[in-house]
C-alpha atoms as a PDB file:
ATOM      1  CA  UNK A   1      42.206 -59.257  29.551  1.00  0.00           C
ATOM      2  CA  UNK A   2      45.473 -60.488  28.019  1.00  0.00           C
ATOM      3  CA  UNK A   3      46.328 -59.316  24.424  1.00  0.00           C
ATOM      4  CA  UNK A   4      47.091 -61.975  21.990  1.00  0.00           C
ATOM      5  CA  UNK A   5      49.920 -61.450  20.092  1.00  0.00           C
ATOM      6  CA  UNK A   6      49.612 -60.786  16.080  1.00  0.00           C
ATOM      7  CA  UNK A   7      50.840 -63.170  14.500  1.00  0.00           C
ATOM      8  CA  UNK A   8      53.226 -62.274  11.443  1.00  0.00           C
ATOM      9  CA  UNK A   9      55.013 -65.474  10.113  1.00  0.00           C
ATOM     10  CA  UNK A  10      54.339 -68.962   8.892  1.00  0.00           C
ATOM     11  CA  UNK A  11      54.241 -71.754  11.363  1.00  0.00           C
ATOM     12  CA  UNK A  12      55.264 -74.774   9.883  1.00  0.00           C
ATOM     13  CA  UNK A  13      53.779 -77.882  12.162  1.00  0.00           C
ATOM     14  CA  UNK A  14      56.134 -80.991  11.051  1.00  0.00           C
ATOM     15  CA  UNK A  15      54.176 -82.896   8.809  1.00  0.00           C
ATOM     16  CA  UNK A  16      51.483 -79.920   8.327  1.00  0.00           C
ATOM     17  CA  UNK A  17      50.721 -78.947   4.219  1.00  0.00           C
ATOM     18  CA  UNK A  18      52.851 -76.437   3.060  1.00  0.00           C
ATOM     19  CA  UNK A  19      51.300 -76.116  -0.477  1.00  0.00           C
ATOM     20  CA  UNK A  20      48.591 -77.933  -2.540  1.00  0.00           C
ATOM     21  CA  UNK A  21      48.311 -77.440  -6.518  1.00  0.00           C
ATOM     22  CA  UNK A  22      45.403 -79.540  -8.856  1.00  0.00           C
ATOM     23  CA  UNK A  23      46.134 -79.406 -12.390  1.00  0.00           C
ATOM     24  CA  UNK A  24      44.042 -81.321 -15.822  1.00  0.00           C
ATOM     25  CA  UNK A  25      45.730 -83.104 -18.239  1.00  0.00           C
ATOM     26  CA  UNK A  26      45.014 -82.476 -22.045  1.00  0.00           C
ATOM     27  CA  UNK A  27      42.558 -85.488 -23.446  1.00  0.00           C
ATOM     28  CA  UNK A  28      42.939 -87.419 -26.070  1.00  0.00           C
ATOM     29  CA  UNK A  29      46.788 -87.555 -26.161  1.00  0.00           C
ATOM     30  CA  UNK A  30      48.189 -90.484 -27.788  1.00  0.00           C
ATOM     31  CA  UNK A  31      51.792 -92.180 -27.118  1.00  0.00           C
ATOM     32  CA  UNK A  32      52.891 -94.203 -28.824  1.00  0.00           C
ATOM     33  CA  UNK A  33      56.502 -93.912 -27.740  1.00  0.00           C
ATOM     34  CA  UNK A  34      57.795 -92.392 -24.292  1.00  0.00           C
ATOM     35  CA  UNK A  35      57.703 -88.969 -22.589  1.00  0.00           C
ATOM     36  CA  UNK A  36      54.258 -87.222 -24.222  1.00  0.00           C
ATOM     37  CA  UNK A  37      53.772 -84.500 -21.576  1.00  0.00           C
ATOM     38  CA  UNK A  38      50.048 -84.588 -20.112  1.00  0.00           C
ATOM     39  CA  UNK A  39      50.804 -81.828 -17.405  1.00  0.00           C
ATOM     40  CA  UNK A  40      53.501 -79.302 -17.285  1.00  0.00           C
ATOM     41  CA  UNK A  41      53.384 -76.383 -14.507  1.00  0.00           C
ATOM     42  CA  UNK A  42      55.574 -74.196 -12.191  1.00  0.00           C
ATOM     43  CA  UNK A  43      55.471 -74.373  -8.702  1.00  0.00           C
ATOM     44  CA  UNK A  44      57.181 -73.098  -6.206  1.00  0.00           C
ATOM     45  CA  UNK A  45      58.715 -75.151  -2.952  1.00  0.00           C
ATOM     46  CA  UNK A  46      59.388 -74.442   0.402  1.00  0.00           C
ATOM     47  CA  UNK A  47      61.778 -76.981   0.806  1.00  0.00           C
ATOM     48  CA  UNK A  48      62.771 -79.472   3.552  1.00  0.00           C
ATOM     49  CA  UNK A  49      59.404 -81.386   2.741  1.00  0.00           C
ATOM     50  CA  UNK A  50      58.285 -84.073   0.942  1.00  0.00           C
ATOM     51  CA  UNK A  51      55.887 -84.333  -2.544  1.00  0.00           C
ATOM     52  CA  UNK A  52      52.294 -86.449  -2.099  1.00  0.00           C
ATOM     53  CA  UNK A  53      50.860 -86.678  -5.712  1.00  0.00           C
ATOM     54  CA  UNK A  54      47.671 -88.072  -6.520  1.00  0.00           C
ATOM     55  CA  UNK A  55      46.188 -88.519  -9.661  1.00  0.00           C
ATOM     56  CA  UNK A  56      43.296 -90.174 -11.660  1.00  0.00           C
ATOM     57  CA  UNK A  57      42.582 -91.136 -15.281  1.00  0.00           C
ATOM     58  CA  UNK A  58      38.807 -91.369 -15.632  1.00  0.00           C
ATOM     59  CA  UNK A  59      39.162 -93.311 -19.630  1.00  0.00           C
ATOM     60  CA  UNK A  60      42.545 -94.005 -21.326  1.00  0.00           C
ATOM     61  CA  UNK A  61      42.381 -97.117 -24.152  1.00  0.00           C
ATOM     62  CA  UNK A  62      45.354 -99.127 -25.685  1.00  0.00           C
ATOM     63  CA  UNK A  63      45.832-100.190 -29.249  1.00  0.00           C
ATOM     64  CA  UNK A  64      46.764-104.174 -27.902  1.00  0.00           C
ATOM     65  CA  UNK A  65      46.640-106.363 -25.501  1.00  0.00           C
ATOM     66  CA  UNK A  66      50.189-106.346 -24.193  1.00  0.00           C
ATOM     67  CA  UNK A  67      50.320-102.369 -24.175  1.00  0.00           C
ATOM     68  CA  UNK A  68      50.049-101.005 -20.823  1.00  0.00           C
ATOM     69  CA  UNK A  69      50.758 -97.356 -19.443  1.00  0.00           C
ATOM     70  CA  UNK A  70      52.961 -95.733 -17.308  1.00  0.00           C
ATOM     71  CA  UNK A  71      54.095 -92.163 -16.051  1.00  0.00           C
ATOM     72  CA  UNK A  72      56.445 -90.653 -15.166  1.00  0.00           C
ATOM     73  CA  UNK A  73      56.801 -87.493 -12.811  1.00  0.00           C
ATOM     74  CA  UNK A  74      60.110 -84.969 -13.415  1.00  0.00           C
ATOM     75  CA  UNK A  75      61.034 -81.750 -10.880  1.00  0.00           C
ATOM     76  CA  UNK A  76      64.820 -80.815 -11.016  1.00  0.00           C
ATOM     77  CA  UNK A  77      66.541 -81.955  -8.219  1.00  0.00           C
ATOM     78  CA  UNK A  78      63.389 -83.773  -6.928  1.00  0.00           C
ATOM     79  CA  UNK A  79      63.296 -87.794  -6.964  1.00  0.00           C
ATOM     80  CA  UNK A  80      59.976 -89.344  -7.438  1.00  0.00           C
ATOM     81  CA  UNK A  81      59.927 -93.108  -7.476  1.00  0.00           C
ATOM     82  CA  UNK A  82      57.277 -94.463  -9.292  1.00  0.00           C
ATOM     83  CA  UNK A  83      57.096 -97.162 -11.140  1.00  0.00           C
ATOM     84  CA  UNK A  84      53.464 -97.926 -12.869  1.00  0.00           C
ATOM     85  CA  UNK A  85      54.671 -99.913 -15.839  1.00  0.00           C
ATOM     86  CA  UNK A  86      52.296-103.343 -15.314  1.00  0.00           C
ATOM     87  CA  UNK A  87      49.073-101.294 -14.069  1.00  0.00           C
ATOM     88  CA  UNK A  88      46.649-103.639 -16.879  1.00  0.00           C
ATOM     89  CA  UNK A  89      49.213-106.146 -17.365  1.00  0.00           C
ATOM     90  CA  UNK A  90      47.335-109.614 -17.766  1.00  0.00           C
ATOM     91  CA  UNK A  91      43.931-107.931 -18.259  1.00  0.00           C
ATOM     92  CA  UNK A  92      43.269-109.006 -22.036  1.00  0.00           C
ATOM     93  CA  UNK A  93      40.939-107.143 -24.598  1.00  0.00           C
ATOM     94  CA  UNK A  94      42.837-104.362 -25.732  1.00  0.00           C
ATOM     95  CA  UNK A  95      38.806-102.675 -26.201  1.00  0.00           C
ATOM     96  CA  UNK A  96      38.835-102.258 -22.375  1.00  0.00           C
ATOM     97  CA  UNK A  97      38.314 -98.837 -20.906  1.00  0.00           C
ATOM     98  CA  UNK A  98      40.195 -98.328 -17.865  1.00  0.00           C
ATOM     99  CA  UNK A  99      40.316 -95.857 -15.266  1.00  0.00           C
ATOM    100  CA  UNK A 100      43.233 -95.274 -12.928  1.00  0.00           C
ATOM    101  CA  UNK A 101      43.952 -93.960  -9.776  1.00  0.00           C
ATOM    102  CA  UNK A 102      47.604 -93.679  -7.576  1.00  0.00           C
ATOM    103  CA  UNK A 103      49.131 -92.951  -5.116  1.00  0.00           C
ATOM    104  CA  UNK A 104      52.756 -91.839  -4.798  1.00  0.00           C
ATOM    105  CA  UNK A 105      55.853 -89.580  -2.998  1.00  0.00           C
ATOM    106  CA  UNK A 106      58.738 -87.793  -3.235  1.00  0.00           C
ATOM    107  CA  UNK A 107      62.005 -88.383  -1.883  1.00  0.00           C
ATOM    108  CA  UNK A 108      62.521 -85.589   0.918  1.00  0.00           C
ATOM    109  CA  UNK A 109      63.262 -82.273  -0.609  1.00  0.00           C
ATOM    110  CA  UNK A 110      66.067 -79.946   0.983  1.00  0.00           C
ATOM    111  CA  UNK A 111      66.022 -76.676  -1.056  1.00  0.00           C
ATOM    112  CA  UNK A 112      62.718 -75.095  -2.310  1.00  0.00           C
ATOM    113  CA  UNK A 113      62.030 -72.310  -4.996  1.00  0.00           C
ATOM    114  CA  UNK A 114      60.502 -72.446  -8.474  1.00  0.00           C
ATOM    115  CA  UNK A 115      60.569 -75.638 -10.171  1.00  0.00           C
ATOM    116  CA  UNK A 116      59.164 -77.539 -13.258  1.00  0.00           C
ATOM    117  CA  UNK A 117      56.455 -79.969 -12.610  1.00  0.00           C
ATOM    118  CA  UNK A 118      56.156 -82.609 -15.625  1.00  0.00           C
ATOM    119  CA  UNK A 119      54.124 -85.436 -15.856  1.00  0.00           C
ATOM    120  CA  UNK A 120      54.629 -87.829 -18.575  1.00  0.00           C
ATOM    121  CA  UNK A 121      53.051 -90.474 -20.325  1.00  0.00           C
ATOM    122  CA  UNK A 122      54.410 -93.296 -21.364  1.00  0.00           C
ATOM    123  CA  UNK A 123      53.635 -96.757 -22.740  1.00  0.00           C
ATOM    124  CA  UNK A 124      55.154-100.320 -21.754  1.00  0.00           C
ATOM    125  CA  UNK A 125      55.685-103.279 -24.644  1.00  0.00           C
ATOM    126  CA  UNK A 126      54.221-102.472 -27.991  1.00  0.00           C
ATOM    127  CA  UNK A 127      51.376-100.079 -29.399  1.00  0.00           C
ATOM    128  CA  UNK A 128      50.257 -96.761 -28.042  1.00  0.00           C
ATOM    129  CA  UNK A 129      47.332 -95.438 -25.409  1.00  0.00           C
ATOM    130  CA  UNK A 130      45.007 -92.725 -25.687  1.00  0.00           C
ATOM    131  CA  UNK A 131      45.141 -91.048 -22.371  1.00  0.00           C
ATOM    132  CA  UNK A 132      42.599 -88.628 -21.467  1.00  0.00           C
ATOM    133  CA  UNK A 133      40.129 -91.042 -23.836  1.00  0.00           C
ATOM    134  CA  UNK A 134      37.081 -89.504 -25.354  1.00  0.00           C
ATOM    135  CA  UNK A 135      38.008 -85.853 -23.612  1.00  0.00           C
ATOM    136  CA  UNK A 136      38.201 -87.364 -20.376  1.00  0.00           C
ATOM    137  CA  UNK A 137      41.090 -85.755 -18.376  1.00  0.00           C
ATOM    138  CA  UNK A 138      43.144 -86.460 -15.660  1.00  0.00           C
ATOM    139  CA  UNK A 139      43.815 -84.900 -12.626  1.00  0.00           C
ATOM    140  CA  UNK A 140      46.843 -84.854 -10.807  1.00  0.00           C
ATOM    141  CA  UNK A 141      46.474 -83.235  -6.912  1.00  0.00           C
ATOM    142  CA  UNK A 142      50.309 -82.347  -5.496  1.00  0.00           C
ATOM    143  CA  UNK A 143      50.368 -81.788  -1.624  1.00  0.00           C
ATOM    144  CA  UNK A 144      54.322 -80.017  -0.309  1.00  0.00           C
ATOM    145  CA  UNK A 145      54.449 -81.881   3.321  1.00  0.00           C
ATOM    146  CA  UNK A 146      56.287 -80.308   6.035  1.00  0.00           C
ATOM    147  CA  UNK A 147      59.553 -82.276   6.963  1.00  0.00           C
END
């Protein structure tokens, strides 16, 4: 019988998952301005990869009708396009309860180590939102992708 060889290193399989972190957000957080942190947490990347976040917002409220949120996501060095700033524009009642749920990337990532996840809240037009409404917090699932 043939011995298999020990294995003592990391394969990395291109587009295999390198790393996956799920963090809460606080609830209740009101903004009424720009850049109220909901989730701040180290991590640390292995580099030529790519960022897949997820995240979901059972109950957030705004104060009018033409408020609407938005986030935003910050790692030094890492770009994240998102844009979310029209996700209830057009819906109305300002006494709706909405939940949200999306779906975004990173722009590829050469060097790893520890960096500074932030994800912000925001709001678009005038008033605030109450993210996280009635103790109901996010959750925001990061996947590192192999190259």
């Amino acid at each position: 019988m043939a011995k298999v060889p020990l294995i003592t290193s990391k394969t990395v399989t291109p587009s295999g998952i390198l790393n996956t972190w799920v963090f809460s957000s606080a609830g209740d957080v009101v903004c009424s301005g720009t850049n109220v942190t909901l989730i701040s947490a180290n991590i640390t990347l292995t580099g030529n990869s790519r960022l897949l976040f997820w995240y979901t917002e059972p109950n957030l409220i705004k104060s009018s009708d033409s408020t609407n949120p938005s986030y935003a996501i910050t790692i030094p060095g890492v770009n994240v396009p998102l844009d979310t700033n029209h996700i209830f524009y057009g819906t109305g009642t300002s006494a709706i309860r909405n939940g949200i749920s999306w779906l975004t990337y990173s722009d590829p990532i050469t060097t790893g180590g520890l960096k500074t996840l932030t994800l912000l809240a925001n709001r678009y037009d005038n008033g605030s939102v109450t993210f996280g409404f009635q103790g109901r917090t996010g959750k925001l699932i990061v996947m590192e992708i192999a190259g």
